[in-house]
N, C-alpha and C. Protein backbone atom coordinates (compact mmCIF):
# COMPACT_ATOMS: atom_id res chain seq x y z
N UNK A 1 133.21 63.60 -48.27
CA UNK A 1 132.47 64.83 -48.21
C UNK A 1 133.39 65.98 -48.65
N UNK A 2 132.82 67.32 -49.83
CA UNK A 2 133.84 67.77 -50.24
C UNK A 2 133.90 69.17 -48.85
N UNK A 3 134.95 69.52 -48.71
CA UNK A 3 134.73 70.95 -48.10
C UNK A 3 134.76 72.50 -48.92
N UNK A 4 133.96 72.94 -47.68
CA UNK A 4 133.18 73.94 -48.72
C UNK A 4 134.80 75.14 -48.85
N UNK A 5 134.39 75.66 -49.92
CA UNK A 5 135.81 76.66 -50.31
C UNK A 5 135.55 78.06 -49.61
N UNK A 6 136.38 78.60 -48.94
CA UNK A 6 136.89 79.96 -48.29
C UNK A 6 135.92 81.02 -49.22
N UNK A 7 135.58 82.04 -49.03
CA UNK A 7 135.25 83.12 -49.62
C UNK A 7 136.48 84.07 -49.16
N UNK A 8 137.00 84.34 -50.00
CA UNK A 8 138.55 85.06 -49.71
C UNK A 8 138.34 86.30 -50.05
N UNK A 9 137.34 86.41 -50.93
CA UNK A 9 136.92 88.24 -51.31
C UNK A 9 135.87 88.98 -49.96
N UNK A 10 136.81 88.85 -49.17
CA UNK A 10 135.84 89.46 -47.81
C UNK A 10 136.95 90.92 -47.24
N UNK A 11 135.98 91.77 -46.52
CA UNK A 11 136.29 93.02 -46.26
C UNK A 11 137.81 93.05 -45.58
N UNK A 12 138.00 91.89 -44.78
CA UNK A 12 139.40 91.49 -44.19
C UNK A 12 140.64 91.59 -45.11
N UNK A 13 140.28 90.30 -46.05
CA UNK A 13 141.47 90.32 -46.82
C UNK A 13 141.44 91.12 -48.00
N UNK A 14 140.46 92.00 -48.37
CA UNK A 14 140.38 93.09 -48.67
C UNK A 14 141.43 94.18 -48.61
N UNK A 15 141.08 94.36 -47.42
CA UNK A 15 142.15 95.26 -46.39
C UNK A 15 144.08 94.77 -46.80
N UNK A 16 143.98 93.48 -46.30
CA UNK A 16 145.57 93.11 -46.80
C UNK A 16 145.94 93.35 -47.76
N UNK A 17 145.20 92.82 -48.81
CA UNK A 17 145.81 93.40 -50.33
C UNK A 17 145.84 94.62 -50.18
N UNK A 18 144.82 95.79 -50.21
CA UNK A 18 145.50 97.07 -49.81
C UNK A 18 146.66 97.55 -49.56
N UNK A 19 146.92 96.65 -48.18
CA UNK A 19 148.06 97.10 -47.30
C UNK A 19 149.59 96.56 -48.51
N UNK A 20 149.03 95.96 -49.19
CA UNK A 20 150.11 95.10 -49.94
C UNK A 20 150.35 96.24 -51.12
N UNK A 21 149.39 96.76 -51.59
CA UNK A 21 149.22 97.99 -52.72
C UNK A 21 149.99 99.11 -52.36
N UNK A 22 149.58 99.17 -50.95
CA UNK A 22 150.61 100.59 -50.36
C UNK A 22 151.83 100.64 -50.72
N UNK A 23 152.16 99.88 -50.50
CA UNK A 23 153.82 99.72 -50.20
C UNK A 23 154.62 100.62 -51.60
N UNK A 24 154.37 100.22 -52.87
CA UNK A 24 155.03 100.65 -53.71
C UNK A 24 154.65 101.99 -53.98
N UNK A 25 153.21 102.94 -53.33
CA UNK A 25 152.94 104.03 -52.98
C UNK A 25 153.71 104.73 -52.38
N UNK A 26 153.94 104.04 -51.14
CA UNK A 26 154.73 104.09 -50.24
C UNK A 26 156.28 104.65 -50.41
N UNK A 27 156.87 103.82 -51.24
CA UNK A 27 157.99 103.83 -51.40
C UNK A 27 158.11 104.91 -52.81
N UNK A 28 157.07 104.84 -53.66
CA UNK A 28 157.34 106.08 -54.48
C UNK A 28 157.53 107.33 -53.80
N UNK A 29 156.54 107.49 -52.83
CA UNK A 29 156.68 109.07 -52.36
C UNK A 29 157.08 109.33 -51.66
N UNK A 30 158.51 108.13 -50.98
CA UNK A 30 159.91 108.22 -49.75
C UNK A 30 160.22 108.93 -50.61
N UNK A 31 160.66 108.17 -52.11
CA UNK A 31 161.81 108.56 -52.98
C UNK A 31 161.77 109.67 -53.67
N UNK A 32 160.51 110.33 -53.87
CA UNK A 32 160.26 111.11 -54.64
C UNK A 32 160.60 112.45 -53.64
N UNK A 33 160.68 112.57 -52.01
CA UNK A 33 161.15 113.24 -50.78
C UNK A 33 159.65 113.84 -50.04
N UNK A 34 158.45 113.05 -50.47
CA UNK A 34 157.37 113.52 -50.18
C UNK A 34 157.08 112.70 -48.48
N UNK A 35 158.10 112.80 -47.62
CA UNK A 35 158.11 111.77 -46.51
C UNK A 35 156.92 111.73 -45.82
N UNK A 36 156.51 113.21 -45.76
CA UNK A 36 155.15 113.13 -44.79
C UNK A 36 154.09 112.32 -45.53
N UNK A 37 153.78 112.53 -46.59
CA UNK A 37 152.72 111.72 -47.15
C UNK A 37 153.45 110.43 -47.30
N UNK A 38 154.87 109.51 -47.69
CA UNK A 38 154.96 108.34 -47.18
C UNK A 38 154.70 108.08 -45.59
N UNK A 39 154.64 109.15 -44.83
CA UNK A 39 154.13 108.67 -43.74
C UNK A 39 152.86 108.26 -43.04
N UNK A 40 152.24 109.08 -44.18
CA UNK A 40 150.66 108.84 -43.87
C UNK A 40 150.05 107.88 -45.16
N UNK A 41 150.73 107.35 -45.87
CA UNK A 41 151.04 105.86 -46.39
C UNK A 41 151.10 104.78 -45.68
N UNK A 42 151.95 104.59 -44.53
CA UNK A 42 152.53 103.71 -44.08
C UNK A 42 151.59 103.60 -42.21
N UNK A 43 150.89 104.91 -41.94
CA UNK A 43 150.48 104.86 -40.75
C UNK A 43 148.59 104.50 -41.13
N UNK A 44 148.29 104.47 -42.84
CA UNK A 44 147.35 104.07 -43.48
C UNK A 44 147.38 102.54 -43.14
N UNK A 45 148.23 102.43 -43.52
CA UNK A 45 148.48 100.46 -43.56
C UNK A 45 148.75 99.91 -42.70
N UNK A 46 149.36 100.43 -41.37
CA UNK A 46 148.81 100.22 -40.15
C UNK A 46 147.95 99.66 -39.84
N UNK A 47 147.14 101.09 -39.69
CA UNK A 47 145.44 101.02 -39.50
C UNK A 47 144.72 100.08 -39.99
N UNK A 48 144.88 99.51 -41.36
CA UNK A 48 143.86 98.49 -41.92
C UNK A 48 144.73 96.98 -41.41
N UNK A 49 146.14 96.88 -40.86
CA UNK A 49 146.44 95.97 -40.34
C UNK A 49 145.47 95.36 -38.58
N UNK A 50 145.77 96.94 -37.84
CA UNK A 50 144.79 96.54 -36.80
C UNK A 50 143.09 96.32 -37.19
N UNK A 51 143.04 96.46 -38.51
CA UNK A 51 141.60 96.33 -38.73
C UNK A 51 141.15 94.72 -39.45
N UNK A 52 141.92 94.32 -40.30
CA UNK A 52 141.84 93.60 -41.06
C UNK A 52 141.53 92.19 -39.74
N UNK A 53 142.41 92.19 -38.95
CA UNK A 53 142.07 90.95 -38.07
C UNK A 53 140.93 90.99 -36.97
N UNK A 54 140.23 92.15 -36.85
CA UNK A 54 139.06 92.31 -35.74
C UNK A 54 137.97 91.79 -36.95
N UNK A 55 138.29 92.47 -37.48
CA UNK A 55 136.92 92.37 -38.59
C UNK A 55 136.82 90.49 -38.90
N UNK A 56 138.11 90.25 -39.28
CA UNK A 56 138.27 88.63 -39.93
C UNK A 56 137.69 88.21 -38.82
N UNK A 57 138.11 88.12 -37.60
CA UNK A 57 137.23 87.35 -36.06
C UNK A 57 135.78 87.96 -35.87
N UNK A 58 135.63 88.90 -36.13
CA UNK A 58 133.61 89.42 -35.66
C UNK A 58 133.32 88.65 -35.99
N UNK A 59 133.57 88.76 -37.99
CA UNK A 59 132.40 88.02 -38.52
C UNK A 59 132.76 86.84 -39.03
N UNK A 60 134.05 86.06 -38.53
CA UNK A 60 133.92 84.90 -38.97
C UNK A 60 134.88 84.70 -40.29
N UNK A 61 135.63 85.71 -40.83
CA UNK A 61 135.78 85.74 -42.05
C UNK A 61 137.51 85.16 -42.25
N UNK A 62 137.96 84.49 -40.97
CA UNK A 62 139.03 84.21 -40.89
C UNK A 62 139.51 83.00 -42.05
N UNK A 63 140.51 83.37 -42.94
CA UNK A 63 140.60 82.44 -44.03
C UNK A 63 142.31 82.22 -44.17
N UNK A 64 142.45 80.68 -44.63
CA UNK A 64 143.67 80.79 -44.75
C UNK A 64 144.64 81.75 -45.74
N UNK A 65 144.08 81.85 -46.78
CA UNK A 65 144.77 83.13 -47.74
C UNK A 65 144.99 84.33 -46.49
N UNK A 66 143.92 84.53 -45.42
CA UNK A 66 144.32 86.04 -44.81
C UNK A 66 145.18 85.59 -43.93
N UNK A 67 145.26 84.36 -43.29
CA UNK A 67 146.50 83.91 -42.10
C UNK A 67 148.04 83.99 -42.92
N UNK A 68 148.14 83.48 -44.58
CA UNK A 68 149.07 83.62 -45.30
C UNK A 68 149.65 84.96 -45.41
N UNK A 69 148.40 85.88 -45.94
CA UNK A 69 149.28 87.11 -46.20
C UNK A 69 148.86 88.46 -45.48
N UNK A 70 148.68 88.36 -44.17
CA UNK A 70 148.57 89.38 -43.25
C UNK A 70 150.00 89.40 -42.85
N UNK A 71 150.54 88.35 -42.23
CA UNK A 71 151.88 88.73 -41.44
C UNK A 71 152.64 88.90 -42.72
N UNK A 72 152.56 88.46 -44.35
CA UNK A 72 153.46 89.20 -45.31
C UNK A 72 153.42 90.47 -45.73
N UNK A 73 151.86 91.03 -45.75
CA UNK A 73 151.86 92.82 -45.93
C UNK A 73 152.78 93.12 -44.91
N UNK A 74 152.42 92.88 -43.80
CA UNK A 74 153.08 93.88 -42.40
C UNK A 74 154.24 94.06 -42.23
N UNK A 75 155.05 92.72 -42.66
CA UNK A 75 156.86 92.40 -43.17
C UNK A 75 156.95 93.35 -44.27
N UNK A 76 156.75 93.23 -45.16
CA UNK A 76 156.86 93.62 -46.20
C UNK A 76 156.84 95.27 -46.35
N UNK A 77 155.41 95.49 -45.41
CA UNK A 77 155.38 97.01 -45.34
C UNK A 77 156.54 97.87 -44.68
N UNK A 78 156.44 96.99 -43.35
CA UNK A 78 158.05 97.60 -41.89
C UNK A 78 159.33 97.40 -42.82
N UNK A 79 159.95 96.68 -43.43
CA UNK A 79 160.71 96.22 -44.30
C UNK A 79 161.23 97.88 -45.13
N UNK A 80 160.00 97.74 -45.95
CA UNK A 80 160.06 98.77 -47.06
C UNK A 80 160.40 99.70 -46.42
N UNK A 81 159.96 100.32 -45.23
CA UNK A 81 159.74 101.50 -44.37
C UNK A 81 161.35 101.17 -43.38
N UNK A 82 161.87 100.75 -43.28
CA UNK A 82 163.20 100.50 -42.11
C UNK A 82 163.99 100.67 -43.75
N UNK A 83 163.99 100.04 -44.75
CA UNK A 83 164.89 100.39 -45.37
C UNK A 83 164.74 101.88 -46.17
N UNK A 84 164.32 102.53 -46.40
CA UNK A 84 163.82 103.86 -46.88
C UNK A 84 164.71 105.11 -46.01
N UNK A 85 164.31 104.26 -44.77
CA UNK A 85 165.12 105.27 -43.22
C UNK A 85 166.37 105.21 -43.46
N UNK A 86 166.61 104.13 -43.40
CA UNK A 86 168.27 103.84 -43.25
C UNK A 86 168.56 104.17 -44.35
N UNK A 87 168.19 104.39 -45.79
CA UNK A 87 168.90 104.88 -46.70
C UNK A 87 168.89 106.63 -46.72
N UNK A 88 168.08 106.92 -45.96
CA UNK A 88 167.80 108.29 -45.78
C UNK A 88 168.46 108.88 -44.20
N UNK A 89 169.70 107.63 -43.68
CA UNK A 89 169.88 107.86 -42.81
C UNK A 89 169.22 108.25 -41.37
N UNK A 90 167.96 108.33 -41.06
CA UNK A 90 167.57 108.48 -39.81
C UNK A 90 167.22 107.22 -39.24
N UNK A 91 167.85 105.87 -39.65
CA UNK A 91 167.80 104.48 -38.73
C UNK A 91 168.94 104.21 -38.92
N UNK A 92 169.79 103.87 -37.91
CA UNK A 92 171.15 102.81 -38.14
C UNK A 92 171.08 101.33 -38.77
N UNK A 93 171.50 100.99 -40.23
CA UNK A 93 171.55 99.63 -40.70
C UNK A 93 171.68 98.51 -39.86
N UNK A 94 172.04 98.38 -38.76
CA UNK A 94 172.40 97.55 -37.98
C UNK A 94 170.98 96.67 -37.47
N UNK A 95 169.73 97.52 -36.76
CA UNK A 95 168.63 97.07 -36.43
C UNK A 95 168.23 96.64 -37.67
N UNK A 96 167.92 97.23 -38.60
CA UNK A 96 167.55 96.62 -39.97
C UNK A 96 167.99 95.32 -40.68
N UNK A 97 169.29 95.43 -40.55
CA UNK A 97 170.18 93.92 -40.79
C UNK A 97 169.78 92.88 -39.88
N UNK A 98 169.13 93.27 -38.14
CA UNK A 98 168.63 91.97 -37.20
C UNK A 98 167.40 91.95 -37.90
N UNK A 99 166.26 92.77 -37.89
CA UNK A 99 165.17 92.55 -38.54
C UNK A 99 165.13 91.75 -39.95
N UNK A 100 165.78 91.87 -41.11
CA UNK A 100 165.91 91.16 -42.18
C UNK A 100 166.33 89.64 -41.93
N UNK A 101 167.32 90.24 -40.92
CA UNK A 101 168.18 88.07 -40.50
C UNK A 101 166.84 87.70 -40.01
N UNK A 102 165.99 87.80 -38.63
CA UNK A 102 165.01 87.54 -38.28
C UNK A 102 163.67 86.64 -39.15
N UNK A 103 163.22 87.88 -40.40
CA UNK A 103 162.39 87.47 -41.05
C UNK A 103 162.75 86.46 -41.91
N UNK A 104 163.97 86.45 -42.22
CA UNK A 104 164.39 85.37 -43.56
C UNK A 104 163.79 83.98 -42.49
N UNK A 105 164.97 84.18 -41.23
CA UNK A 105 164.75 82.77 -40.25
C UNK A 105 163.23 82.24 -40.40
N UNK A 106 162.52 83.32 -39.79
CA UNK A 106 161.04 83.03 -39.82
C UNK A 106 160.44 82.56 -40.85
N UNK A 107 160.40 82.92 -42.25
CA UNK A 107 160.31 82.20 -43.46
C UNK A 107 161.06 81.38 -43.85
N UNK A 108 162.04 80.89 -43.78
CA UNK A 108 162.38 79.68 -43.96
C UNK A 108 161.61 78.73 -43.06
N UNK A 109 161.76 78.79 -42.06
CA UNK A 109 161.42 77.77 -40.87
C UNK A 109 159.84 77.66 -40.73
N UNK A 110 159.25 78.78 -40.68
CA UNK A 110 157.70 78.48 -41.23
C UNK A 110 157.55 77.67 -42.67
N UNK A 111 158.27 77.61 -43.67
CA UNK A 111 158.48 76.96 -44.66
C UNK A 111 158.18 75.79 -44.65
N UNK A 112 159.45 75.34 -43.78
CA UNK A 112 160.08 73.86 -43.37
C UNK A 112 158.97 73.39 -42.54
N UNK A 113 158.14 74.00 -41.64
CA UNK A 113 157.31 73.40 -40.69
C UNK A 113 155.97 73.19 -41.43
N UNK A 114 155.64 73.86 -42.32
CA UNK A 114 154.79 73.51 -43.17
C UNK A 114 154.56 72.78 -44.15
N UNK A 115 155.74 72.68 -44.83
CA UNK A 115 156.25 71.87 -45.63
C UNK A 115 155.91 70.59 -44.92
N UNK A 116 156.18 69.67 -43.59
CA UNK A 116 155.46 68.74 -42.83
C UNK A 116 154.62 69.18 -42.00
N UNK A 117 153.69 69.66 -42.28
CA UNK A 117 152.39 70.11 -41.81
C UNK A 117 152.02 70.09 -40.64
N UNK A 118 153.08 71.23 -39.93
CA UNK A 118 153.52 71.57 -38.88
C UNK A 118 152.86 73.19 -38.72
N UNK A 119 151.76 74.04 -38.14
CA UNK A 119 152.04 74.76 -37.96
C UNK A 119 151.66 75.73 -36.68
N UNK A 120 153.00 76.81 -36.68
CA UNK A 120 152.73 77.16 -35.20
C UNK A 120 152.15 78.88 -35.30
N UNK A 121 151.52 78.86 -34.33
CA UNK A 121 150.59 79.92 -34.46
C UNK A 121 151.51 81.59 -33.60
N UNK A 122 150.98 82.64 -33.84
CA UNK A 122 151.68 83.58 -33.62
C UNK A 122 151.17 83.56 -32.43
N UNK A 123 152.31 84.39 -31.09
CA UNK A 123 152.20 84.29 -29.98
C UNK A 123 152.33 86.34 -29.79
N UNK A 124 151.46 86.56 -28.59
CA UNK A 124 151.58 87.83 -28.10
C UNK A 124 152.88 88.79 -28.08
N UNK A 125 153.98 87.89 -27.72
CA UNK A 125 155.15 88.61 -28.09
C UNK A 125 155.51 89.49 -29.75
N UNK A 126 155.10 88.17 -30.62
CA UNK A 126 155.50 88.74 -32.26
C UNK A 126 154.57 89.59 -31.90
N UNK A 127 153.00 89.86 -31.85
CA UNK A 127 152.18 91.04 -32.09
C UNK A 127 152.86 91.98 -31.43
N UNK A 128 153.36 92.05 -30.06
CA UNK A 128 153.58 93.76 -29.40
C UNK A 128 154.96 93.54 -30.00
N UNK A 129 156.00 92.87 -30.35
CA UNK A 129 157.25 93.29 -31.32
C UNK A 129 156.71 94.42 -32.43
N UNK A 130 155.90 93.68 -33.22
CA UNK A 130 155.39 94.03 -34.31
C UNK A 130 154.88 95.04 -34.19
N UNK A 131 153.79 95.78 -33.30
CA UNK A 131 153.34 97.03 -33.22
C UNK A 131 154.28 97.94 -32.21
N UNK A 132 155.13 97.22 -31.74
CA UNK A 132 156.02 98.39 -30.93
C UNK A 132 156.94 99.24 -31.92
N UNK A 133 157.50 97.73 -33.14
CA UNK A 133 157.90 98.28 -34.66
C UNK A 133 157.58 99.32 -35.23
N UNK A 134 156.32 98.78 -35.59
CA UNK A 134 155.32 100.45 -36.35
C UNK A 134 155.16 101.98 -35.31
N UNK A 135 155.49 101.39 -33.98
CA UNK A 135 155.27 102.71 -33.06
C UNK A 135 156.81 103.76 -33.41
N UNK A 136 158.08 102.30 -33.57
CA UNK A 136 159.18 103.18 -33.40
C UNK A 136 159.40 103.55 -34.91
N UNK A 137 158.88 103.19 -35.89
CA UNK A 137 159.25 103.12 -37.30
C UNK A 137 158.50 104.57 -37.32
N UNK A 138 157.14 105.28 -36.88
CA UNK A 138 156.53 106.26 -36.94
C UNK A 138 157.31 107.10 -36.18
N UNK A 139 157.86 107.14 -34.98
CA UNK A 139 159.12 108.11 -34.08
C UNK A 139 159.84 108.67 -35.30
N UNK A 140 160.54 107.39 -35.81
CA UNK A 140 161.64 107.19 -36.93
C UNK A 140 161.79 108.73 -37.87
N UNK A 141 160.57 108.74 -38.32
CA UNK A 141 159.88 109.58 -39.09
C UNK A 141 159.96 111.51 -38.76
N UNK A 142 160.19 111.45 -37.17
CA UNK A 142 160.32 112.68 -36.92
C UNK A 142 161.38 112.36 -36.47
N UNK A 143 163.03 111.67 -36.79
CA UNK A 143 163.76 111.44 -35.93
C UNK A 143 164.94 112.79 -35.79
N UNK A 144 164.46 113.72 -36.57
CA UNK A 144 165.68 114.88 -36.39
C UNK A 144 164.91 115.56 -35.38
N UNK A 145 163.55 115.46 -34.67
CA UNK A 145 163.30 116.37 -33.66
C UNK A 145 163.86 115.25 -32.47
N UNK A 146 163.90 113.89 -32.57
CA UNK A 146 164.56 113.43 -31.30
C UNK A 146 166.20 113.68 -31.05
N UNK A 147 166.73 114.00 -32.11
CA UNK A 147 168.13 114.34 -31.83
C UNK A 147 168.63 114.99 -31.00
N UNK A 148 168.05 115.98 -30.88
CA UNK A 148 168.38 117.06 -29.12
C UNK A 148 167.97 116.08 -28.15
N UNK A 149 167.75 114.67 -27.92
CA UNK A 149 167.73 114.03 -26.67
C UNK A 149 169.04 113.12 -26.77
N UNK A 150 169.30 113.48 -25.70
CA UNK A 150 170.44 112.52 -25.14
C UNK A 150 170.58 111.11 -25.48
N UNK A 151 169.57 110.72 -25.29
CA UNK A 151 168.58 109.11 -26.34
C UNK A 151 168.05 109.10 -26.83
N UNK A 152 167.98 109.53 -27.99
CA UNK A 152 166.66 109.57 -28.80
C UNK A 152 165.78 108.96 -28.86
N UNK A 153 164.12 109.28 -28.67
CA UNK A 153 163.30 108.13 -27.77
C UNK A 153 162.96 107.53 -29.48
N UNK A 154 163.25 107.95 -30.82
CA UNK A 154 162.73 106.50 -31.80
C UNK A 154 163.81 105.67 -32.02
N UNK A 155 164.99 105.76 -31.55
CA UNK A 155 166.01 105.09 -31.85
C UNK A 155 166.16 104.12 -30.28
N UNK A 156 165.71 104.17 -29.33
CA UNK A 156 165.34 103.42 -28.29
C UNK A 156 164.20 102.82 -28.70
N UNK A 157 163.35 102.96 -28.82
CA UNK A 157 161.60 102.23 -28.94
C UNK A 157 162.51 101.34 -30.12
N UNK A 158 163.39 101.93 -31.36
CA UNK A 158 163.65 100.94 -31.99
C UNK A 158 164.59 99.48 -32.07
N UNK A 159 165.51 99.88 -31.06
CA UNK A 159 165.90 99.02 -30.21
C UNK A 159 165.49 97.84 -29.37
N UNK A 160 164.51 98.61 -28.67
CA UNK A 160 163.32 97.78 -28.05
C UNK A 160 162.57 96.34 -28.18
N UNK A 161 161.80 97.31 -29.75
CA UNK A 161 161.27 96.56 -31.31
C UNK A 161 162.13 95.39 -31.43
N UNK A 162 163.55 95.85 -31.70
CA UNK A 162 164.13 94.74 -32.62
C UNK A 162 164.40 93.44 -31.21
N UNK A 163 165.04 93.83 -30.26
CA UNK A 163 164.65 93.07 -29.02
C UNK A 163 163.81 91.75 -29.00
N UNK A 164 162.66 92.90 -28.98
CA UNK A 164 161.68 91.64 -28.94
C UNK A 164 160.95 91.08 -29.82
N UNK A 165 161.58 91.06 -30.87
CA UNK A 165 161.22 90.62 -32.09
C UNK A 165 162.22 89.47 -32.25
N UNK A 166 163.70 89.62 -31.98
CA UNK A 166 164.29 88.38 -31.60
C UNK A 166 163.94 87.42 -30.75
N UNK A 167 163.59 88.04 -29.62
CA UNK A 167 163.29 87.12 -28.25
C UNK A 167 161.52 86.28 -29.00
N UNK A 168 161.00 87.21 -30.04
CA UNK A 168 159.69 86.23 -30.09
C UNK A 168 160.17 84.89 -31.17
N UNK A 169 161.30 85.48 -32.06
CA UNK A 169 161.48 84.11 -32.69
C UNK A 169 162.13 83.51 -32.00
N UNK A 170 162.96 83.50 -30.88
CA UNK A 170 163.63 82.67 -30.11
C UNK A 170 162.07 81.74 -28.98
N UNK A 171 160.95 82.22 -28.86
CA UNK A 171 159.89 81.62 -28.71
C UNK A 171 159.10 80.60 -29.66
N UNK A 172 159.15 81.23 -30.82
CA UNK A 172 158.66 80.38 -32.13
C UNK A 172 159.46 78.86 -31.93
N UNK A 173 160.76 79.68 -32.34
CA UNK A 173 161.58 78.26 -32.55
C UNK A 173 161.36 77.03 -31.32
N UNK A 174 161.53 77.52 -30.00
CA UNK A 174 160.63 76.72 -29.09
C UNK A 174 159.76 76.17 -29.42
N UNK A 175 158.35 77.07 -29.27
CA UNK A 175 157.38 76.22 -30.05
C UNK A 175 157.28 75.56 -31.26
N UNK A 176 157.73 75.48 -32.26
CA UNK A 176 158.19 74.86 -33.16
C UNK A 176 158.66 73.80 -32.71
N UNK A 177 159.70 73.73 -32.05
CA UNK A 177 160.47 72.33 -31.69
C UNK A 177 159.63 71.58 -30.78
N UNK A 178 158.82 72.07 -30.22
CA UNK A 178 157.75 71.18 -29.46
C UNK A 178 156.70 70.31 -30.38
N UNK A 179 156.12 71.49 -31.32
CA UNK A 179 155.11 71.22 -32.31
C UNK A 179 155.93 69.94 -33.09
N UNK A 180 157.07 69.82 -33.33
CA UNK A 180 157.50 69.01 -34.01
C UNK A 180 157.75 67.81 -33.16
N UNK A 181 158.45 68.01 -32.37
CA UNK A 181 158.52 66.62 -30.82
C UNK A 181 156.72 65.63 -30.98
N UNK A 182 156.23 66.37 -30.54
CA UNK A 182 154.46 66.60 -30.79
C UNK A 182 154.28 65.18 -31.84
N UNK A 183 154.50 66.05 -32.86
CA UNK A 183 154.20 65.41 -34.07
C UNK A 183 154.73 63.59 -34.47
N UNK A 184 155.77 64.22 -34.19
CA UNK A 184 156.90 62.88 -34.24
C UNK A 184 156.06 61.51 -33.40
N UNK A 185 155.75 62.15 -31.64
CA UNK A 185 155.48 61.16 -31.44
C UNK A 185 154.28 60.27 -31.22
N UNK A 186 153.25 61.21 -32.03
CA UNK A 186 151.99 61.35 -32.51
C UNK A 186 152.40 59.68 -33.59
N UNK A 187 153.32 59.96 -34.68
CA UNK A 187 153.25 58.83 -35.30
C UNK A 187 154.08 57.76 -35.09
């Protein structure tokens, strides 16, 4: 029996490509010093991130192309946006360098687990990493008014972020190694 093929041109993954379009928007009008409007670039693509997956679950429209490249806009977007900062100095390279080690890990190893048709599904931790990200990456943005604090609350939230963005791949890889245990003794 053949199975029926995805309709991938739906309002969801719609939305991702968007979010995927931004980016070089995005990054034109860091560079160009137009920050506020890269900011309302980047708090655009957000928005269609929290949108793109309610919508895919209402109506059903959940497809593997959008499971593929939702969590790559959102990398891709925080990415663009952490490095922009740090070259513009209002993020320290350091969180940026854990975030980059992080994602490579995660793509490789989602790779490898797929590659034997292994795969493990995102857990609550990566999502509030991930949007605690975009909360401190938007702080980021006004980070010369946090400077008169003793801690600056986007350079904490970003801290935070990167935190638990480690601690969720240090969960993955768990699950992963189970999913694979799993598997193994499945055959």
């Amino acid at each position: 029996m053949k199975k029926a093929s995805e309709n991938i041109w739906n309002l969801a993954n719609i939305l991702t490509i968007l979010r995927i379009a931004l980016i070089p928007i995005y990054v034109a009008a860091y560079i160009k010093g137009y920050q506020y409007a890269a900011f309302i670039v980047f708090l655009a693509a957000s928005l269609t991130d929290l949108l793109d997956g309610r919508i895919a679950r209402k109506y059903n429209w959940v497809t593997n192309l959008g499971k593929l490249m939702d969590p790559i806009a959102d990398k891709l977007m925080c990415l663009a946006v952490l490095i922009s900062l740090t070259a513009s100095r209002k993020v320290h390279c350091i969180p940026v360098i854990l975030v980059i080690v992080k994602e490579l890990l995660m793509l490789i190893g989602g790779s490898y687990l797929l590659s034997r048709g292994i795969v493990v599904q995102s857990q609550i931790i990566g999502k509030a990493a991930q949007w605690l990200l975009i909360t401190a990456l938007c702080l980021c943005f006004f980070h010369d008014f946090f400077t008169i604090w003793v801690l600056p609350l986007d350079v904490i939230l970003l801290w935070i972020a990167v935190i638990m963005a480690l601690l969720a791949l240090i969960f993955y890889a768990i699950d992963a190694s189970k999913a694979a245990r799993d598997r193994r003794s499945i055959q």
